[in-house]
C-alpha atoms as a PDB file:
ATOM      1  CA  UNK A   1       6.845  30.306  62.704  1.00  0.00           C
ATOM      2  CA  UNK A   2      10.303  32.304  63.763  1.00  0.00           C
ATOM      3  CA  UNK A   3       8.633  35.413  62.210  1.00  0.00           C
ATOM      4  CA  UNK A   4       5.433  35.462  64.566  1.00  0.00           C
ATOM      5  CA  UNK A   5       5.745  38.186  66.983  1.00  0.00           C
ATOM      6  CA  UNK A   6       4.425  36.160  70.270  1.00  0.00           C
ATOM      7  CA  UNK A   7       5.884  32.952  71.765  1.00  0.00           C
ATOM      8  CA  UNK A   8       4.660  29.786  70.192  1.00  0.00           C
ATOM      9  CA  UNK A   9       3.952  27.116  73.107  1.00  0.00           C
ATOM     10  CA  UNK A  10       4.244  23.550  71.775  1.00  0.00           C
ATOM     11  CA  UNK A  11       2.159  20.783  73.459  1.00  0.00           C
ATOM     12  CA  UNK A  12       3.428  17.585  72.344  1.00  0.00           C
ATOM     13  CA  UNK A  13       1.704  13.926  72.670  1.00  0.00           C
ATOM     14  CA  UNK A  14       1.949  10.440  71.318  1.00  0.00           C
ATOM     15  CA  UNK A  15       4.227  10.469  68.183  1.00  0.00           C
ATOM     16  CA  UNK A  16       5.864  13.913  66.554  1.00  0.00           C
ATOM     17  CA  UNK A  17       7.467  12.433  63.179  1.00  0.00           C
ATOM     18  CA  UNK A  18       9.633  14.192  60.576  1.00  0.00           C
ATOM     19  CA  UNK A  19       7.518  17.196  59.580  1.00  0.00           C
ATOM     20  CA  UNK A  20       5.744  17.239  63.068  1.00  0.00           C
ATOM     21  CA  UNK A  21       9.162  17.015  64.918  1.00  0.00           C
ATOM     22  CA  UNK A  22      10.235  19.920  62.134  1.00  0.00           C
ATOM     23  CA  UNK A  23       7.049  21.314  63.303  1.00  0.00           C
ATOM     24  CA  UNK A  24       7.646  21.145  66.595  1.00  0.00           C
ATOM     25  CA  UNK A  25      11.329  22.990  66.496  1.00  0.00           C
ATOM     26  CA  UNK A  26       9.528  26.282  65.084  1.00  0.00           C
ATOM     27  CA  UNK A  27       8.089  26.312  68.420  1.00  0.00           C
ATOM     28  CA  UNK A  28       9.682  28.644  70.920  1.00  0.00           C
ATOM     29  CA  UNK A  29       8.356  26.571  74.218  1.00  0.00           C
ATOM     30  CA  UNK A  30       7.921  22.770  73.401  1.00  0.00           C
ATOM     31  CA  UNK A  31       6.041  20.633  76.386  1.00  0.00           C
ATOM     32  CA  UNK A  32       5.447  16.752  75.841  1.00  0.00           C
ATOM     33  CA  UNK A  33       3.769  14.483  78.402  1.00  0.00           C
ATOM     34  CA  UNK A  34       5.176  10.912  78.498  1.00  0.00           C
ATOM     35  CA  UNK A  35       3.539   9.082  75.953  1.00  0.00           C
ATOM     36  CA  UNK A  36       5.431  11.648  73.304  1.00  0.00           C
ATOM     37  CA  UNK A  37       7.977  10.172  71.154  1.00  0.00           C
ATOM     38  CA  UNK A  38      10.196  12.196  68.307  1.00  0.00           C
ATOM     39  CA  UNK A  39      11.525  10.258  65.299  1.00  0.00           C
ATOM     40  CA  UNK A  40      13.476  11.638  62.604  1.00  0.00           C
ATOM     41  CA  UNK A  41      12.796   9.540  60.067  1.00  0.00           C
ATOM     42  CA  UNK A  42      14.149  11.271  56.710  1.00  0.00           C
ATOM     43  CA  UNK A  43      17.334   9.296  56.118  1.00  0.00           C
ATOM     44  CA  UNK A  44      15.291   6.317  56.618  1.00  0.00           C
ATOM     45  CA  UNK A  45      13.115   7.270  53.552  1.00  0.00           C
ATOM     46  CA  UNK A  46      15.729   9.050  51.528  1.00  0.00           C
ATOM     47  CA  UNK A  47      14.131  12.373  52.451  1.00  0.00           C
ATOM     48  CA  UNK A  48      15.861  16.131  52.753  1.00  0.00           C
ATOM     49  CA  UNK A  49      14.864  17.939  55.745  1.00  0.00           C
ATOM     50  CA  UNK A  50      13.562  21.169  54.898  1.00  0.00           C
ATOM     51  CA  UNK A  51      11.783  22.914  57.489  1.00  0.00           C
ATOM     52  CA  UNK A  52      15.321  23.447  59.376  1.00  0.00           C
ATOM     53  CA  UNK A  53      15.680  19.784  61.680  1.00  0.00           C
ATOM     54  CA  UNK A  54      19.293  19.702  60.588  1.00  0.00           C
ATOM     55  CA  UNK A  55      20.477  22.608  62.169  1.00  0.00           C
ATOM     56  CA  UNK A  56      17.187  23.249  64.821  1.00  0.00           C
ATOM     57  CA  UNK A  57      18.134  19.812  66.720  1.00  0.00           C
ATOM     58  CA  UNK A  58      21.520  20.493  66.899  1.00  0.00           C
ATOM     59  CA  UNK A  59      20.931  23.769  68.340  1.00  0.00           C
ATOM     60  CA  UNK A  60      18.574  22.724  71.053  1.00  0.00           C
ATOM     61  CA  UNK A  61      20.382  19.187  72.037  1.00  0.00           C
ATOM     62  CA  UNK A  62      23.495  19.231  70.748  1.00  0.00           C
ATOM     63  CA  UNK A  63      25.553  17.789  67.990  1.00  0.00           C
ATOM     64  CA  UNK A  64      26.204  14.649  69.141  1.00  0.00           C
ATOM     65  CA  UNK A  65      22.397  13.847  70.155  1.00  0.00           C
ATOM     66  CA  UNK A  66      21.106  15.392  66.669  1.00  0.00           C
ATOM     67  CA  UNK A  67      22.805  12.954  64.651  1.00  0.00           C
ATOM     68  CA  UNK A  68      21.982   9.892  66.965  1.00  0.00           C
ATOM     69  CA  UNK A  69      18.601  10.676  66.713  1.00  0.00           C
ATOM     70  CA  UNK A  70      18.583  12.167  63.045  1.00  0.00           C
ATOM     71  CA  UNK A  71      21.243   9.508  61.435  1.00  0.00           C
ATOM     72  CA  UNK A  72      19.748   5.966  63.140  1.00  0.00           C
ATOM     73  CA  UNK A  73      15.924   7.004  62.593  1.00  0.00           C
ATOM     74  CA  UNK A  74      15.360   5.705  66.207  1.00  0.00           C
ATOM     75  CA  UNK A  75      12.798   6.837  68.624  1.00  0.00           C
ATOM     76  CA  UNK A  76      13.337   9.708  71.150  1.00  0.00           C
ATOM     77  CA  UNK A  77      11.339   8.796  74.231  1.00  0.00           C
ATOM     78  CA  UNK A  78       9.952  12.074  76.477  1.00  0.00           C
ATOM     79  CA  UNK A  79      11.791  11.236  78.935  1.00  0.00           C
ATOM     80  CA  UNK A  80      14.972  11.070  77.019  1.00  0.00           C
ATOM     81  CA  UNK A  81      13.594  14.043  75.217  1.00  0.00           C
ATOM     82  CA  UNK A  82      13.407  16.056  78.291  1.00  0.00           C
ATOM     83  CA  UNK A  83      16.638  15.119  79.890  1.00  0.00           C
ATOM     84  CA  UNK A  84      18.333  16.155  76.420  1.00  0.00           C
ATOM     85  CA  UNK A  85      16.356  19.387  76.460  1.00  0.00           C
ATOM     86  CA  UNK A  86      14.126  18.999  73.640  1.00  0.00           C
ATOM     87  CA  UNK A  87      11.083  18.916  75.504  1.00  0.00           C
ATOM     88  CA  UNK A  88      11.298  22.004  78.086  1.00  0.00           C
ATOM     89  CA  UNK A  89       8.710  20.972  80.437  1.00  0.00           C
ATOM     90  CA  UNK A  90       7.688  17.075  80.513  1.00  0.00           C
ATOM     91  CA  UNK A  91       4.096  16.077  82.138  1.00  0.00           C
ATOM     92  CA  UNK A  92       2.221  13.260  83.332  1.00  0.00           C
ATOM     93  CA  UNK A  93      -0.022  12.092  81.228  1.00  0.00           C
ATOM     94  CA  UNK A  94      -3.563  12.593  82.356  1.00  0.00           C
ATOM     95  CA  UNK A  95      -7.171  12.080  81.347  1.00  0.00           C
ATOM     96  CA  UNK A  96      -8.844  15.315  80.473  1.00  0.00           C
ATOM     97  CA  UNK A  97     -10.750  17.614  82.890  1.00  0.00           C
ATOM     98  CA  UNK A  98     -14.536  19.411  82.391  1.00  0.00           C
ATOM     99  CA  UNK A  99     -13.263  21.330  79.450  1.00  0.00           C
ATOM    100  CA  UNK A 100     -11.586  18.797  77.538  1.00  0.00           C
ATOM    101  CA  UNK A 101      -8.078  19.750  78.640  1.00  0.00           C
ATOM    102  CA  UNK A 102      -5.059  17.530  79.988  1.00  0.00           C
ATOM    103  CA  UNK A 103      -2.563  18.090  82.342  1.00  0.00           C
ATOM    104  CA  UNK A 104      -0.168  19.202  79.473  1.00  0.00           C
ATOM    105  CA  UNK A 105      -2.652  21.565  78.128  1.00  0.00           C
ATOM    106  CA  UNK A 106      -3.295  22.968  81.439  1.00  0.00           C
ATOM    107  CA  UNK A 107       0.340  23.342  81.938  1.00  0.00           C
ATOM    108  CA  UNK A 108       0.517  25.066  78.744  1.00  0.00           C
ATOM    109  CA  UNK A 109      -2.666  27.561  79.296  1.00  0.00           C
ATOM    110  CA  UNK A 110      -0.780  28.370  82.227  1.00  0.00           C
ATOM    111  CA  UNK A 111       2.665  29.588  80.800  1.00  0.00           C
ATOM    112  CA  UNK A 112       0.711  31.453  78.029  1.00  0.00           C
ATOM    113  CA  UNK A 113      -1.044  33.032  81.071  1.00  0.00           C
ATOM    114  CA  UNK A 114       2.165  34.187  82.690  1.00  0.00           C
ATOM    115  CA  UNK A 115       3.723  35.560  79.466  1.00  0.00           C
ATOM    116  CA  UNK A 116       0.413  37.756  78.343  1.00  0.00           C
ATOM    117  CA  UNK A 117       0.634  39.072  81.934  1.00  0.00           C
ATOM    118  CA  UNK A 118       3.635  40.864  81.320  1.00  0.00           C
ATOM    119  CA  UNK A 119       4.612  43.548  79.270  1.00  0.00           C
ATOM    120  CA  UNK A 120       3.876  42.883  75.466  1.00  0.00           C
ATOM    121  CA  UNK A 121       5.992  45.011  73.666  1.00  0.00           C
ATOM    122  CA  UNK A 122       8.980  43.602  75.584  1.00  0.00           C
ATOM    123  CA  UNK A 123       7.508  40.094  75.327  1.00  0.00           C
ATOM    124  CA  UNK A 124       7.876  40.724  71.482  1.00  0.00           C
ATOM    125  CA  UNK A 125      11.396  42.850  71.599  1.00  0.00           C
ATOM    126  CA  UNK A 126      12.797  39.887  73.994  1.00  0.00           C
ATOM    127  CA  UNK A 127      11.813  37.215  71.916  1.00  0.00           C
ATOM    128  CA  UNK A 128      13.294  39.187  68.459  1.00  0.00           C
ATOM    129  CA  UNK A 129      16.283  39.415  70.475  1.00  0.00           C
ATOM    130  CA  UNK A 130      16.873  35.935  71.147  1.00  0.00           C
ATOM    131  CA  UNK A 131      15.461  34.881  67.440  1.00  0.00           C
ATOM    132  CA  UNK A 132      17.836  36.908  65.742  1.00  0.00           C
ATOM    133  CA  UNK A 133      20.823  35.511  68.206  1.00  0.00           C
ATOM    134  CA  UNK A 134      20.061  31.905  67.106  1.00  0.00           C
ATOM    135  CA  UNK A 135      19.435  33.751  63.392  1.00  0.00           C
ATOM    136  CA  UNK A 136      23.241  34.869  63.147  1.00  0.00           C
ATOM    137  CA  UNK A 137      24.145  31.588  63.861  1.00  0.00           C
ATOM    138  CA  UNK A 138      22.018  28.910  61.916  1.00  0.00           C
ATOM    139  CA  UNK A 139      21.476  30.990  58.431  1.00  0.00           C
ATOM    140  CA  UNK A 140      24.751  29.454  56.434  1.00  0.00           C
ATOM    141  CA  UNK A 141      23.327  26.347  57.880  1.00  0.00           C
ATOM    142  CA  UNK A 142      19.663  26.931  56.675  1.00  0.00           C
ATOM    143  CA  UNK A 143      21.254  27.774  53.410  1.00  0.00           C
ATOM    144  CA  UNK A 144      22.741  25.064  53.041  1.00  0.00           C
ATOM    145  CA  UNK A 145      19.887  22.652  54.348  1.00  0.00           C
ATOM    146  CA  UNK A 146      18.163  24.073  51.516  1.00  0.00           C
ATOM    147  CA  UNK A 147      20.487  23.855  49.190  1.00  0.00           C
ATOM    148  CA  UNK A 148      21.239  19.550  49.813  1.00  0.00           C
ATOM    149  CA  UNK A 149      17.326  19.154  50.034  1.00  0.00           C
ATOM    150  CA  UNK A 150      16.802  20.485  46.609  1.00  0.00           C
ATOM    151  CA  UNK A 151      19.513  19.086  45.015  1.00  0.00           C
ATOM    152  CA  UNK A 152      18.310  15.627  46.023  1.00  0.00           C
ATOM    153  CA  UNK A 153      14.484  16.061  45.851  1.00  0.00           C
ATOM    154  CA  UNK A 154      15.753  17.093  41.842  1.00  0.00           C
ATOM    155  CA  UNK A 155      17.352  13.554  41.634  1.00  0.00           C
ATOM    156  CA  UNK A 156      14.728  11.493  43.268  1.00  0.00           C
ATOM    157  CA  UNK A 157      11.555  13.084  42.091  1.00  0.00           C
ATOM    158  CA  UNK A 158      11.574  10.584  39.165  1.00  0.00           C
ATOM    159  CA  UNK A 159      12.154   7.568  41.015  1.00  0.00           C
ATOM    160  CA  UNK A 160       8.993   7.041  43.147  1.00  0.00           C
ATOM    161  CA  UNK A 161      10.697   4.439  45.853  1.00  0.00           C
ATOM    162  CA  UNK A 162      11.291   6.646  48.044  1.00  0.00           C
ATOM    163  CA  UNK A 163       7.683   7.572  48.683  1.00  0.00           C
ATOM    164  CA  UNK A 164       6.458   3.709  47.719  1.00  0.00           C
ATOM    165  CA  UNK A 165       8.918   3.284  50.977  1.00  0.00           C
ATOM    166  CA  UNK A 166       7.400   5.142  53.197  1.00  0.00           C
ATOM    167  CA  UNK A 167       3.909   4.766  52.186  1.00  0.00           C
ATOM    168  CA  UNK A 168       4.379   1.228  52.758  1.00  0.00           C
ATOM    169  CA  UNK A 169       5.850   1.567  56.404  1.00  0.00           C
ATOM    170  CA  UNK A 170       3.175   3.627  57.531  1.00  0.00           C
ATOM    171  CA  UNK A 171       0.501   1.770  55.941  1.00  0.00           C
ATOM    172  CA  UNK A 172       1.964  -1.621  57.243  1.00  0.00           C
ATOM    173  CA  UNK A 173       2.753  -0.434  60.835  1.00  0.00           C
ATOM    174  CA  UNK A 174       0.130  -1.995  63.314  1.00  0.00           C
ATOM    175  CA  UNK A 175       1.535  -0.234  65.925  1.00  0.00           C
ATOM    176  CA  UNK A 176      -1.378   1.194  68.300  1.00  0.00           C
ATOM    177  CA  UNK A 177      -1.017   4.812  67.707  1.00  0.00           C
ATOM    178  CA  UNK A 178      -1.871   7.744  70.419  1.00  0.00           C
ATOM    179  CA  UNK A 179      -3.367  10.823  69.197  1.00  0.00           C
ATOM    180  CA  UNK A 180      -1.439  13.572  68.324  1.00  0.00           C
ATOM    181  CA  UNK A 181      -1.616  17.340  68.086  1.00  0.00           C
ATOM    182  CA  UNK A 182       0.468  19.862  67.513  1.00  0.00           C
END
């Protein structure tokens, strides 16, 4: 996602979980309305982030947040979310209009609208600019992220309780569950 040229706008609802929150960090814009709700939940299952949350979260709200969110599995309410600066731009949530849009759609169609009205090859240059800032800065960390995940993906692989784990949580949670898309 870092290599496309134009800004990715995220629209987050309901719940954005492990890969989706990984997901959800690749984007350059991320908007949520309030029935959103990130959870990290890799140490919960045993599971190596690999898609960059380790060193993405950190960057966006900080070291200290990252690992209360990332190390205690807990929920990350929009709200929260927002005020930490995960989520950019929070929204009400709304029904849909005539075309099948919400209010954090419309929100989003609208930002996309004021970037393509500007200058494209700058759009591009400016966003390789501030990619490759964050770049010098999280690589030894990406490295590294890579490095931990495959080492323990190498000693797990064979065991099968880590998946049985989380198969079983989401299978058993009876939770009502709002839609999500990302």
């Amino acid at each position: 996602m870092g290599r496309v040229g134009v800004p990715i706008i995220g629209v987050m609802r309901g719940h954005v979980i492990t890969g989706g929150f990984e997901l959800a960090l690749g984007c350059d814009i991320i908007l949520g309305d309030t029935t959103t709700t990130f959870r990290d939940t890799h140490v919960r299952f045993g599971l190596a982030p690999c898609w960059g949350l380790s060193q993405k979260l950190s960057q966006r709200i900080g070291p200290g947040r990252a690992r209360i969110v990332s190390l205690t599995a807990r929920p990350l309410d929009a709200a929260t979310a927002h005020e930490w600066g995960l989520l950019d731009e929070l929204v009400e949530a709304s029904g849909t209009d005539n075309d099948g849009n919400d209010a954090v759609m419309r929100r989003a169609f609208k930002l996309a609208c004021a970037i393509a009205s500007n200058n494209q090859l700058m759009v591009r240059r400016y966003k390789a600019a501030m990619a490759q800032g964050d770049t010098y800065k999280m690589q030894e960390g990406l490295r590294r992220e890579r490095e931990l995940g495959l080492a323990h993906y190498t000693e797990i692989v064979g065991d099968g309780t880590t998946f049985e784990a989380a198969e079983d949580f989401i299978s058993n949670d009876s939770r009502l569950r709002s839609q999500s898309k990302l």
